[in-house]
PDB file of N, CA and C in Angstrom:
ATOM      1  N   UNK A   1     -16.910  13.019  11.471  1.00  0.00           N
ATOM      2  CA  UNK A   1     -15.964  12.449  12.426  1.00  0.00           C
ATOM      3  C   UNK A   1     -15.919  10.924  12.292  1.00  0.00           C
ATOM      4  N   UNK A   2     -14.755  10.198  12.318  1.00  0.00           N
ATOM      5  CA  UNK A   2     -14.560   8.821  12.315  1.00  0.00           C
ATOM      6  C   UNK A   2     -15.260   8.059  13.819  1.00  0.00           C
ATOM      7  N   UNK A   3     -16.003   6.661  13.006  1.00  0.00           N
ATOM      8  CA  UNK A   3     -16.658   6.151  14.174  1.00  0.00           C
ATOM      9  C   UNK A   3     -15.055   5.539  14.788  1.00  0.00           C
ATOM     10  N   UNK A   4     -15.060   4.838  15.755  1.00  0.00           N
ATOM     11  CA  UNK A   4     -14.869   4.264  16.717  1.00  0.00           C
ATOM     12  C   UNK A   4     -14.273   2.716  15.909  1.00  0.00           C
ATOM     13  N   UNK A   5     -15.045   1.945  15.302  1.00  0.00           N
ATOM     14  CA  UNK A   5     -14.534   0.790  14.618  1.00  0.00           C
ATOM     15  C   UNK A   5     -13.788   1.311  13.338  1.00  0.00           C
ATOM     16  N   UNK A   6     -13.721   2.663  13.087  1.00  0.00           N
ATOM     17  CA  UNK A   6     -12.944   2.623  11.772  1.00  0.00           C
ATOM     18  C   UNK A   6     -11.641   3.140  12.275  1.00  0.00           C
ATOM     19  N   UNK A   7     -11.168   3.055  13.894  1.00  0.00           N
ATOM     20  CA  UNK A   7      -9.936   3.302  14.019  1.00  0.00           C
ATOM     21  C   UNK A   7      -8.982   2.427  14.440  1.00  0.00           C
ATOM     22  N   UNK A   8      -7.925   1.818  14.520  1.00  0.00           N
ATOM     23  CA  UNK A   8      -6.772   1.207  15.323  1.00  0.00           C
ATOM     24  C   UNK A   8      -5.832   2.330  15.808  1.00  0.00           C
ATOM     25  N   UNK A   9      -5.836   1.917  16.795  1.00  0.00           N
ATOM     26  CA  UNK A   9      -5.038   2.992  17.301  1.00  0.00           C
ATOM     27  C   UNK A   9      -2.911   2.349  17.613  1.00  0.00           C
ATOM     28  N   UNK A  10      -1.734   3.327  17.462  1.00  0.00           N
ATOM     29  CA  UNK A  10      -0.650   2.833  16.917  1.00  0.00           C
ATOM     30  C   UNK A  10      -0.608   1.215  18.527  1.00  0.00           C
ATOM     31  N   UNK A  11      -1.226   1.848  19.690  1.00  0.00           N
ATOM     32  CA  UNK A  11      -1.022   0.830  20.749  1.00  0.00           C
ATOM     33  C   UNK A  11      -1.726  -0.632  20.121  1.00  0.00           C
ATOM     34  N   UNK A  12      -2.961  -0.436  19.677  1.00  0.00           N
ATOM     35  CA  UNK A  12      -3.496  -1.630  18.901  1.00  0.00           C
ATOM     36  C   UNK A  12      -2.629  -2.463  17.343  1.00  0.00           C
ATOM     37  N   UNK A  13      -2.099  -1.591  17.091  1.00  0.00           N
ATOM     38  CA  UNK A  13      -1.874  -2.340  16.418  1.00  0.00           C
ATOM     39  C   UNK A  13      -0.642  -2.834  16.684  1.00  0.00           C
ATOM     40  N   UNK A  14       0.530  -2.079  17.226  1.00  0.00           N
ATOM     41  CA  UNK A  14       1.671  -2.968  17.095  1.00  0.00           C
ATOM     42  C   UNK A  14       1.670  -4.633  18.435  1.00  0.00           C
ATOM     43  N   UNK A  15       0.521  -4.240  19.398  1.00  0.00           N
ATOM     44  CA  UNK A  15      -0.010  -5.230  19.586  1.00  0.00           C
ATOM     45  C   UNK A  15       0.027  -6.495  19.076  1.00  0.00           C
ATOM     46  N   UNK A  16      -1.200  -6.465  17.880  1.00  0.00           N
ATOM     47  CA  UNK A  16      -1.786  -7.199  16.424  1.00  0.00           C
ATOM     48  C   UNK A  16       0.022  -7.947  16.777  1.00  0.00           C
ATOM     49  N   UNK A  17       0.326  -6.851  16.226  1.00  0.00           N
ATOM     50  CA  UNK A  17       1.848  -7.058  15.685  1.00  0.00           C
ATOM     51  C   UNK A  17       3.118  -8.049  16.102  1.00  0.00           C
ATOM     52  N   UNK A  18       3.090  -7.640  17.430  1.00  0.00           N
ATOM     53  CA  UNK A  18       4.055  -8.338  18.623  1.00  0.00           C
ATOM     54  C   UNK A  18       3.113  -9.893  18.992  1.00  0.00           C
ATOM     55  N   UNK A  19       1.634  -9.543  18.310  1.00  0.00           N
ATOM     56  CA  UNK A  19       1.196 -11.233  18.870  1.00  0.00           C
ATOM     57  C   UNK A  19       1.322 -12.092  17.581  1.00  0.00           C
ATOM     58  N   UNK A  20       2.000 -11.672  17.176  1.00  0.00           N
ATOM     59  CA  UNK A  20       2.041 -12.178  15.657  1.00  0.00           C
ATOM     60  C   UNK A  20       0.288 -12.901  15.056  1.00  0.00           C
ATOM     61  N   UNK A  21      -0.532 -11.881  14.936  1.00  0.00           N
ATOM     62  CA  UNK A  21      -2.268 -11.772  14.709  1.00  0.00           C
ATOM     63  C   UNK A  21      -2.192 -10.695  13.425  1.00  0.00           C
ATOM     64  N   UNK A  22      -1.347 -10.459  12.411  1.00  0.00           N
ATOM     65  CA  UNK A  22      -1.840  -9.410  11.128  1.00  0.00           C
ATOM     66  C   UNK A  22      -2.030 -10.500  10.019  1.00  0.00           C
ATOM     67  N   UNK A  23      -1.643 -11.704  10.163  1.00  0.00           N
ATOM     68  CA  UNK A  23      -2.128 -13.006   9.668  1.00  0.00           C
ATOM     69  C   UNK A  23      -3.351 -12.350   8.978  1.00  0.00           C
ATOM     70  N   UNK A  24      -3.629 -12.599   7.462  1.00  0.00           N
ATOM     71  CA  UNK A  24      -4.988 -12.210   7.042  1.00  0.00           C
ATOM     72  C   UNK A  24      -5.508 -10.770   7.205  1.00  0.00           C
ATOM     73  N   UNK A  25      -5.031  -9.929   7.543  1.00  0.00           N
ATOM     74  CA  UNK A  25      -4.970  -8.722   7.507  1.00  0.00           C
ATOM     75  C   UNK A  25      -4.215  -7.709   6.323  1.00  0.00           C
ATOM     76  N   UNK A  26      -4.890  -7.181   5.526  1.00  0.00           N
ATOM     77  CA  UNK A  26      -3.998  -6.658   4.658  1.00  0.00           C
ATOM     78  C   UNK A  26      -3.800  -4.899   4.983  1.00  0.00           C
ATOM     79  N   UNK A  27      -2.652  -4.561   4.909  1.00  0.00           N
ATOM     80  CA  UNK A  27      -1.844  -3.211   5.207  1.00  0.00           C
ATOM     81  C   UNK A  27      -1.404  -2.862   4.173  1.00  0.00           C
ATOM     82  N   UNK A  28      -2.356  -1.020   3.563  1.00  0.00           N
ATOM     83  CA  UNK A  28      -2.287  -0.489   2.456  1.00  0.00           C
ATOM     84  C   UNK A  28      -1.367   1.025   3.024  1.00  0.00           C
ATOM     85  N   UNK A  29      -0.546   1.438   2.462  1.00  0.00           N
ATOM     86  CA  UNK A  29      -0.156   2.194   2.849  1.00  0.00           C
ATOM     87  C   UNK A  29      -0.773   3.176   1.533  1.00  0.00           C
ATOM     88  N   UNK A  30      -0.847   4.114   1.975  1.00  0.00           N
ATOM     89  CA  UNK A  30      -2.016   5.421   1.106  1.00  0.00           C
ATOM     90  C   UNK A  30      -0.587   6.781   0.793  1.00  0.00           C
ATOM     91  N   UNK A  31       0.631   6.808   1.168  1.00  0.00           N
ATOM     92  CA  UNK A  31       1.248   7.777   0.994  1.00  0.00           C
ATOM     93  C   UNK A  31       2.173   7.318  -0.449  1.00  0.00           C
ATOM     94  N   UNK A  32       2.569   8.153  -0.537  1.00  0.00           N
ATOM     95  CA  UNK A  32       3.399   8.209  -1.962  1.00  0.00           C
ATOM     96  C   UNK A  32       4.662   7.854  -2.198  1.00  0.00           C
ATOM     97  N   UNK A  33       5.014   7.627  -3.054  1.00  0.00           N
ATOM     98  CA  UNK A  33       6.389   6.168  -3.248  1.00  0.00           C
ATOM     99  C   UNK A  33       7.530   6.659  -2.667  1.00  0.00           C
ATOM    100  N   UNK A  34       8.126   7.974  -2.370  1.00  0.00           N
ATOM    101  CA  UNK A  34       9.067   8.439  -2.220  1.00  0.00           C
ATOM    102  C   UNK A  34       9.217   8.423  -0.709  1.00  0.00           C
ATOM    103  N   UNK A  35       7.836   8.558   0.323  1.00  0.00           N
ATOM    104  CA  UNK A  35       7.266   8.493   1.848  1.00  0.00           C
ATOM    105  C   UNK A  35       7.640   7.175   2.072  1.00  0.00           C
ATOM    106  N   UNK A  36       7.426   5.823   1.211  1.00  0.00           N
ATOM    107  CA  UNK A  36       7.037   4.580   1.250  1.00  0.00           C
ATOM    108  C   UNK A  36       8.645   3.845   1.246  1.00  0.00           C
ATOM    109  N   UNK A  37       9.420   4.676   0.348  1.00  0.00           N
ATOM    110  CA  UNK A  37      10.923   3.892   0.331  1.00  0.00           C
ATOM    111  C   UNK A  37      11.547   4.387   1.554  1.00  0.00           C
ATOM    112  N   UNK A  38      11.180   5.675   2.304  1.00  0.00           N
ATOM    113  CA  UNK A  38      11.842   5.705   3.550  1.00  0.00           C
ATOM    114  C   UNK A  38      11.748   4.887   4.424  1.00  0.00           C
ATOM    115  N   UNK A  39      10.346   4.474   4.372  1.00  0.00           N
ATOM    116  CA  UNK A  39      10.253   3.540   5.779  1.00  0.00           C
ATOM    117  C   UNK A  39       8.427   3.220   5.643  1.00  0.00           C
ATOM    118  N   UNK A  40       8.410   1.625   6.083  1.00  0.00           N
ATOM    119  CA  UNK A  40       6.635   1.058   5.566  1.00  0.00           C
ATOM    120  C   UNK A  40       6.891   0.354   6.303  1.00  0.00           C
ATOM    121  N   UNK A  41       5.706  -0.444   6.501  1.00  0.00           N
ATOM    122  CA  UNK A  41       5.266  -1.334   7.439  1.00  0.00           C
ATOM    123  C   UNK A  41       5.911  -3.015   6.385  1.00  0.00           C
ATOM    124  N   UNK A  42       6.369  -3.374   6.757  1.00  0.00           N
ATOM    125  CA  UNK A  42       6.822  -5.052   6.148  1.00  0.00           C
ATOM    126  C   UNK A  42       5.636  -5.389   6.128  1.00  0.00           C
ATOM    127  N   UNK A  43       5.649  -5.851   4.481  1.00  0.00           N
ATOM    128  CA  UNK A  43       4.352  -6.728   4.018  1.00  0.00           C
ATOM    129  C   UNK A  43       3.197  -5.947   3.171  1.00  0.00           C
ATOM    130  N   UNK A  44       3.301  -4.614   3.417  1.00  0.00           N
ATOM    131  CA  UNK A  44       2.127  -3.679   3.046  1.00  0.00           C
ATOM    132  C   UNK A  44       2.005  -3.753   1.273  1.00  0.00           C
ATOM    133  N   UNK A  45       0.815  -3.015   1.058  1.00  0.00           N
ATOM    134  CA  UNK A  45       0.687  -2.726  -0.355  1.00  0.00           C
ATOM    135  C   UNK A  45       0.582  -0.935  -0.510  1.00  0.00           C
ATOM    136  N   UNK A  46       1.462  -0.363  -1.614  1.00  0.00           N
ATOM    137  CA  UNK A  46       1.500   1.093  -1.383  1.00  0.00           C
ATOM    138  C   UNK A  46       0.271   1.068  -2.894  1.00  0.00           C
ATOM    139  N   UNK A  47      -0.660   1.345  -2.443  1.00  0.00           N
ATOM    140  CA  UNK A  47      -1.704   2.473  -2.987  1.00  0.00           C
ATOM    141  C   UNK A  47      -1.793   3.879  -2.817  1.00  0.00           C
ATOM    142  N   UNK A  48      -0.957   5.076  -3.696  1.00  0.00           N
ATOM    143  CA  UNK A  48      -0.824   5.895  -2.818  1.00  0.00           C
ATOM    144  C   UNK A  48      -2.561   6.802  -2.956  1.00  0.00           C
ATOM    145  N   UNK A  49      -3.009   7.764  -1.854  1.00  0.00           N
ATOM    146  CA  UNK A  49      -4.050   8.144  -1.896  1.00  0.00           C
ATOM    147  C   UNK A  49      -4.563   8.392  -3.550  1.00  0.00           C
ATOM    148  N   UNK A  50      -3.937   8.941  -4.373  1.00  0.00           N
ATOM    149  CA  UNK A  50      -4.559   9.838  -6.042  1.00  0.00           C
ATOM    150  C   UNK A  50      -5.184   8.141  -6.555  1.00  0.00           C
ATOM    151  N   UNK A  51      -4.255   7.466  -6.384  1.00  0.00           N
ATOM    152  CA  UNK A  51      -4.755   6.215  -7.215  1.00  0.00           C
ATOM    153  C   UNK A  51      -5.822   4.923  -6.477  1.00  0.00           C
ATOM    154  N   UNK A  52      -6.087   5.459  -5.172  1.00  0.00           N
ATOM    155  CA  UNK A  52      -6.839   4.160  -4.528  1.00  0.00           C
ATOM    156  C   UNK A  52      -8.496   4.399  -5.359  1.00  0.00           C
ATOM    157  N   UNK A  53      -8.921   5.197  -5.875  1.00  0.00           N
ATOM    158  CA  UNK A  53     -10.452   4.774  -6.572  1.00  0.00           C
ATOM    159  C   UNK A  53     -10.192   3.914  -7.908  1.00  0.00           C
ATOM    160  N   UNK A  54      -9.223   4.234  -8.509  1.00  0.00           N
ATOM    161  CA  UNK A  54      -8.770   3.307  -9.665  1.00  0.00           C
ATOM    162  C   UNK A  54      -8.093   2.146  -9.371  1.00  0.00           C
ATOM    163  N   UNK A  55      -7.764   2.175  -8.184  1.00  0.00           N
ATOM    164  CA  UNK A  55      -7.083   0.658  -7.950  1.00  0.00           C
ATOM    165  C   UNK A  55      -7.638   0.005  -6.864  1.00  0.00           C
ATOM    166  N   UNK A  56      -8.553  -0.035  -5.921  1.00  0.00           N
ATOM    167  CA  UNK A  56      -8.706  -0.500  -4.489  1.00  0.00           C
ATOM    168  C   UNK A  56      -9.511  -1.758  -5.401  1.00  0.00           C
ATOM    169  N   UNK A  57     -10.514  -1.831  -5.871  1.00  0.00           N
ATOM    170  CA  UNK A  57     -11.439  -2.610  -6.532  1.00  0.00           C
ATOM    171  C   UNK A  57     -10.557  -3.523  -7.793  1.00  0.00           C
ATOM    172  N   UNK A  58      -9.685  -3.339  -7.921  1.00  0.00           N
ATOM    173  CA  UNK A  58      -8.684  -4.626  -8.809  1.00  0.00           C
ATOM    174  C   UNK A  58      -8.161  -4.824  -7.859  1.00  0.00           C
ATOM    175  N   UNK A  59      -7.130  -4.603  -6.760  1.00  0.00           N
ATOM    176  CA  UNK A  59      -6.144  -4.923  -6.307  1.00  0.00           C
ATOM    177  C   UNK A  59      -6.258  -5.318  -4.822  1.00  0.00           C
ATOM    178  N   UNK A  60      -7.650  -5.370  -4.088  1.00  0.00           N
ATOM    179  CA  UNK A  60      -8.162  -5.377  -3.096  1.00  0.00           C
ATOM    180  C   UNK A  60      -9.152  -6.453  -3.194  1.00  0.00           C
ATOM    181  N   UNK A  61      -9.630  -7.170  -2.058  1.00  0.00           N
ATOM    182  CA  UNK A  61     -10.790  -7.940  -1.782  1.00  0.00           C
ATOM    183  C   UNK A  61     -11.408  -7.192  -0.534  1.00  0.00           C
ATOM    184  N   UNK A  62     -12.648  -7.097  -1.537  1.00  0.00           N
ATOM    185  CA  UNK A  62     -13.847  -5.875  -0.478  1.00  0.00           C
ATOM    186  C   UNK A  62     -14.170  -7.339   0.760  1.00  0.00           C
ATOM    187  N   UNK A  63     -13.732  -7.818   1.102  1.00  0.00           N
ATOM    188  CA  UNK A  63     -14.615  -9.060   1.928  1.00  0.00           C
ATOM    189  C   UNK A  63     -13.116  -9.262   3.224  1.00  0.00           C
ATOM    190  N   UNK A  64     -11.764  -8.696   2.753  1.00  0.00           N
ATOM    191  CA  UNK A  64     -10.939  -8.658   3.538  1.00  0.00           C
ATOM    192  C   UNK A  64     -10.981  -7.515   4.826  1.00  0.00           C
ATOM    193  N   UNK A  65      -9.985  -8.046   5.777  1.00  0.00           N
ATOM    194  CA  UNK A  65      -9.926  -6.990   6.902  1.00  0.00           C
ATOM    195  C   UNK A  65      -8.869  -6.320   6.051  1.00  0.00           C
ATOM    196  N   UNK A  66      -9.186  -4.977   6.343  1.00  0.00           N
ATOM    197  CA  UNK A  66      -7.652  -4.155   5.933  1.00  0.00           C
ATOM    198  C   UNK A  66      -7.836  -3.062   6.610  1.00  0.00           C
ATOM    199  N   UNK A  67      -6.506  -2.564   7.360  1.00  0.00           N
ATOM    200  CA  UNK A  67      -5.813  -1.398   7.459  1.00  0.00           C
ATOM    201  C   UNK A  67      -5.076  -0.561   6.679  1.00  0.00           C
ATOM    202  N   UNK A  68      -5.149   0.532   6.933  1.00  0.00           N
ATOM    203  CA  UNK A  68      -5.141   1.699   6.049  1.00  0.00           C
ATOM    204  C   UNK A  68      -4.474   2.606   6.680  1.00  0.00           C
ATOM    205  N   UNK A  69      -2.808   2.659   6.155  1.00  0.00           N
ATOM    206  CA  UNK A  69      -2.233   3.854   7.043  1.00  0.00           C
ATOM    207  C   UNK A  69      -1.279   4.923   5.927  1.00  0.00           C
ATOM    208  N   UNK A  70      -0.727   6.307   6.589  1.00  0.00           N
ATOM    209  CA  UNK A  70      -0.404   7.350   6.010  1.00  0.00           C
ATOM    210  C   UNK A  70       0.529   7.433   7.005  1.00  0.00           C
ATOM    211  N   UNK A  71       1.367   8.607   6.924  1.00  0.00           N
ATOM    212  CA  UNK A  71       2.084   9.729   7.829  1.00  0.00           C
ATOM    213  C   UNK A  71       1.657   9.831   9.015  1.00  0.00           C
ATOM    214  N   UNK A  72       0.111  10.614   9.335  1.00  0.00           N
ATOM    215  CA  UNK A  72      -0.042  10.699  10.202  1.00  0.00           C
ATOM    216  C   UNK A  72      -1.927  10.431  10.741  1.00  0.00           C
ATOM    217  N   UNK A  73      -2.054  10.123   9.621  1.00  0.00           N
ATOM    218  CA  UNK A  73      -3.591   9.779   9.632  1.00  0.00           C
ATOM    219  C   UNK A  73      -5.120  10.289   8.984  1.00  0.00           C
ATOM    220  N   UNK A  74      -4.081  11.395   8.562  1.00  0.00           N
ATOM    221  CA  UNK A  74      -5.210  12.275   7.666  1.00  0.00           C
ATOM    222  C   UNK A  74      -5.948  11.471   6.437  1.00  0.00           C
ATOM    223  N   UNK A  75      -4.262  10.977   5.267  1.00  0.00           N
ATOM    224  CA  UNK A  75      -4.984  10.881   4.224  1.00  0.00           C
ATOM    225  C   UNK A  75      -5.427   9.348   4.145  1.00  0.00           C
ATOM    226  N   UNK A  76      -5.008   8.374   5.536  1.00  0.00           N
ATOM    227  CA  UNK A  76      -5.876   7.204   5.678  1.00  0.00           C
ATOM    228  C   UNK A  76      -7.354   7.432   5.723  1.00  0.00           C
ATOM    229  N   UNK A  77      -7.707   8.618   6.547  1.00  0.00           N
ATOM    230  CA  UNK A  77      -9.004   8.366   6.775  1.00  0.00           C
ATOM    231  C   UNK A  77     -10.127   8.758   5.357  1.00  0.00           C
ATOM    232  N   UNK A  78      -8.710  10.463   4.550  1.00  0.00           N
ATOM    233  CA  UNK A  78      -9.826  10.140   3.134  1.00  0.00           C
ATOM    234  C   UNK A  78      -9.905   8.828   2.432  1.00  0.00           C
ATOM    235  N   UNK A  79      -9.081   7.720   2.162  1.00  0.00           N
ATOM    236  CA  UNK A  79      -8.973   6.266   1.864  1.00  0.00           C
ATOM    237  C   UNK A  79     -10.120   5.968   2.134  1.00  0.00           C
ATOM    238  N   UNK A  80      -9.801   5.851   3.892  1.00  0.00           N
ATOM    239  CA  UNK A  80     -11.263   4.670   4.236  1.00  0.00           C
ATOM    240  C   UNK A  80     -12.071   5.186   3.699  1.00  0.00           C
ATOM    241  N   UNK A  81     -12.738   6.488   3.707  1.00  0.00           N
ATOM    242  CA  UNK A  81     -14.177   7.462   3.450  1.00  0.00           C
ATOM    243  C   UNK A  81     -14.213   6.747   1.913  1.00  0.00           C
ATOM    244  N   UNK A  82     -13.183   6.784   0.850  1.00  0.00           N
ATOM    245  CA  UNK A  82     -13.622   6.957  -0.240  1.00  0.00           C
ATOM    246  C   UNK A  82     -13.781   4.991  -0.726  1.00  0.00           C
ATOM    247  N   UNK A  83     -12.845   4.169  -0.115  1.00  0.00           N
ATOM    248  CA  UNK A  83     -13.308   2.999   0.038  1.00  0.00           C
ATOM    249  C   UNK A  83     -14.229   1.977   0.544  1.00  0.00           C
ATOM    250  N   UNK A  84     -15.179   2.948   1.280  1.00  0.00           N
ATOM    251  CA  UNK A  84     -16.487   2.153   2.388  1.00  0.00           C
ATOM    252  C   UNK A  84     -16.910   2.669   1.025  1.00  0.00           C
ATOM    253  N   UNK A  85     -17.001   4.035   0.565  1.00  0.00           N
ATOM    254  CA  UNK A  85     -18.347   4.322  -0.829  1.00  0.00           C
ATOM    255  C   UNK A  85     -18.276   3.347  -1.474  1.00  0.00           C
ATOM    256  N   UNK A  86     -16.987   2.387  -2.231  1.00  0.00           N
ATOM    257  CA  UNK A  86     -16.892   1.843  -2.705  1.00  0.00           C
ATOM    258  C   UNK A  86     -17.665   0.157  -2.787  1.00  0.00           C
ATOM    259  N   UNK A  87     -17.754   0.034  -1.304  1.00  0.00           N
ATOM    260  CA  UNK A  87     -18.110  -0.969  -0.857  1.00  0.00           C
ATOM    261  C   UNK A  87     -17.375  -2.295   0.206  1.00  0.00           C
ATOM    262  N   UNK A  88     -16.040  -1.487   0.246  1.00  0.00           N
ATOM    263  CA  UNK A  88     -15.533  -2.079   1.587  1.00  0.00           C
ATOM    264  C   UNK A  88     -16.194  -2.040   2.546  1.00  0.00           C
ATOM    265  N   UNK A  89     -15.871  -2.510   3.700  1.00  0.00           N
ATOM    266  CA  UNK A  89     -16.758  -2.979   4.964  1.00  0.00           C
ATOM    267  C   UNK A  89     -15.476  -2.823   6.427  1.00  0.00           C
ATOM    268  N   UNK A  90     -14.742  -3.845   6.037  1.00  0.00           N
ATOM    269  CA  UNK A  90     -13.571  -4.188   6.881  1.00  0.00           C
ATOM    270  C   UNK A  90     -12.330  -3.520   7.001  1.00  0.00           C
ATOM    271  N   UNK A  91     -12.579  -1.978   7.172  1.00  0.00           N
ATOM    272  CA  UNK A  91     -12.261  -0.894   7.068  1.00  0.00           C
ATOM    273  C   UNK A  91     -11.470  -0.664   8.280  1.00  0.00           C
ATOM    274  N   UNK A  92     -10.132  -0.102   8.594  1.00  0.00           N
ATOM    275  CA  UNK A  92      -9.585   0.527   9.830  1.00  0.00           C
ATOM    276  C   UNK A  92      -8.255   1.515   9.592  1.00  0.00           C
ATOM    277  N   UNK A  93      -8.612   2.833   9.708  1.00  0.00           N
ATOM    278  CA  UNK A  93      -7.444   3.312   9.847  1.00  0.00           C
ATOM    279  C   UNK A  93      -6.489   3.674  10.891  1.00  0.00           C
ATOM    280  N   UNK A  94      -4.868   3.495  11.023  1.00  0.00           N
ATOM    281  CA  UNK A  94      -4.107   3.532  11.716  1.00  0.00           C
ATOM    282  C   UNK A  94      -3.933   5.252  12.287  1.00  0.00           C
ATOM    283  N   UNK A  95      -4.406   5.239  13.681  1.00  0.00           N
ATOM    284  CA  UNK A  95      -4.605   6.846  14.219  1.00  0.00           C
ATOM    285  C   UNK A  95      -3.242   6.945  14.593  1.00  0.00           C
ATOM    286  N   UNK A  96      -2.956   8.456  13.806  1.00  0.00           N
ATOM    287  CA  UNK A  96      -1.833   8.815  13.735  1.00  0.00           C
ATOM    288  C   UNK A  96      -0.582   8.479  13.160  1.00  0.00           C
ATOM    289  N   UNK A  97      -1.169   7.257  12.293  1.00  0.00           N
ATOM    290  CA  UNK A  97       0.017   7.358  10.994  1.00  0.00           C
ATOM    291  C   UNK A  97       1.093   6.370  11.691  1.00  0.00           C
ATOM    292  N   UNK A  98       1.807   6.119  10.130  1.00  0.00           N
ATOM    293  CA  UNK A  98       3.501   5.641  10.972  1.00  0.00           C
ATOM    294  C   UNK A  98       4.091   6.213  11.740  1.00  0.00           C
ATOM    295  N   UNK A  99       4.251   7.926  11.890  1.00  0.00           N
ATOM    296  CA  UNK A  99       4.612   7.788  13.160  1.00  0.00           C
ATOM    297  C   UNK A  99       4.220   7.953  14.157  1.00  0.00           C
ATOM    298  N   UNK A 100       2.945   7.597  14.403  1.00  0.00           N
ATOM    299  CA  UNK A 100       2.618   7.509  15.871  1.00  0.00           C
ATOM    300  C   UNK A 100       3.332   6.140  16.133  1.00  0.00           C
ATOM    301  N   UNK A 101       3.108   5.076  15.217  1.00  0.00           N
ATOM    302  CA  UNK A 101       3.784   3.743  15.691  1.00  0.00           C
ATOM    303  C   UNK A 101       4.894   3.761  15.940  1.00  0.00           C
ATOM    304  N   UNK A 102       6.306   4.614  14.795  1.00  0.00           N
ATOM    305  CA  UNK A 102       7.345   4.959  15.218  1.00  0.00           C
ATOM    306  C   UNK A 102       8.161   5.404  16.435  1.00  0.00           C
ATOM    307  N   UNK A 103       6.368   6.550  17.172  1.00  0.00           N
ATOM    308  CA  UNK A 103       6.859   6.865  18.527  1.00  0.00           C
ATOM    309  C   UNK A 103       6.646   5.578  19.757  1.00  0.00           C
ATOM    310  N   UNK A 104       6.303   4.583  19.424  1.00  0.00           N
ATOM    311  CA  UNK A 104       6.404   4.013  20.442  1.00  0.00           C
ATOM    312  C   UNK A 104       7.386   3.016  20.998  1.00  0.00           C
TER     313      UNK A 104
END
């Protein structure tokens, strides 16, 4: 089960968002290119889940804050799982995906 600091929840973040605070925050979106041209978060980087062990460690700084979002939250959280192994730290996935944020 996900701790507690490895979540943002969609109220937290569009928060972040509306206080204009994602400053230094980097937003990976983990779903796949075809999910990603419908609709993403402005600013994000699409890593989709198959390729984040081959790419998080070139294309990432393990020392950054980053969020980590999907659809609906599933395949963020395999991300985070397989990116803390890696050696990230500053880990958070978005509960319930774009559209939980969508629904609000």
């Amino acid at each position: 089960m996900a701790t507690p600091e490895w979540i943002i929840t969609a109220e937290q973040f569009k928060s972040l968002k509306d206080a204009g605070k994602l400053n230094g925050i980097t937003l990976v979106d983990v779903r796949e290119p075809e999910e990603f041209e419908d609709s993403h978060i402005e600013g994000c980087k699409l890593i989709p889940l198959g390729e984040v062990t081959s790419r998080a460690e070139k294309e990432l700084n393990k020392e950054d804050d980053i969020i980590i979002y999907c659809a609906h939250g599933v395949r963020s959280m395999h991300a985070l799982v397989a990116m803390k192994n890696m050696g990230f730290r500053k880990l958070r996935s978005l509960e319930g995906g774009i559209c939980a944020l969508q629904e609000l």
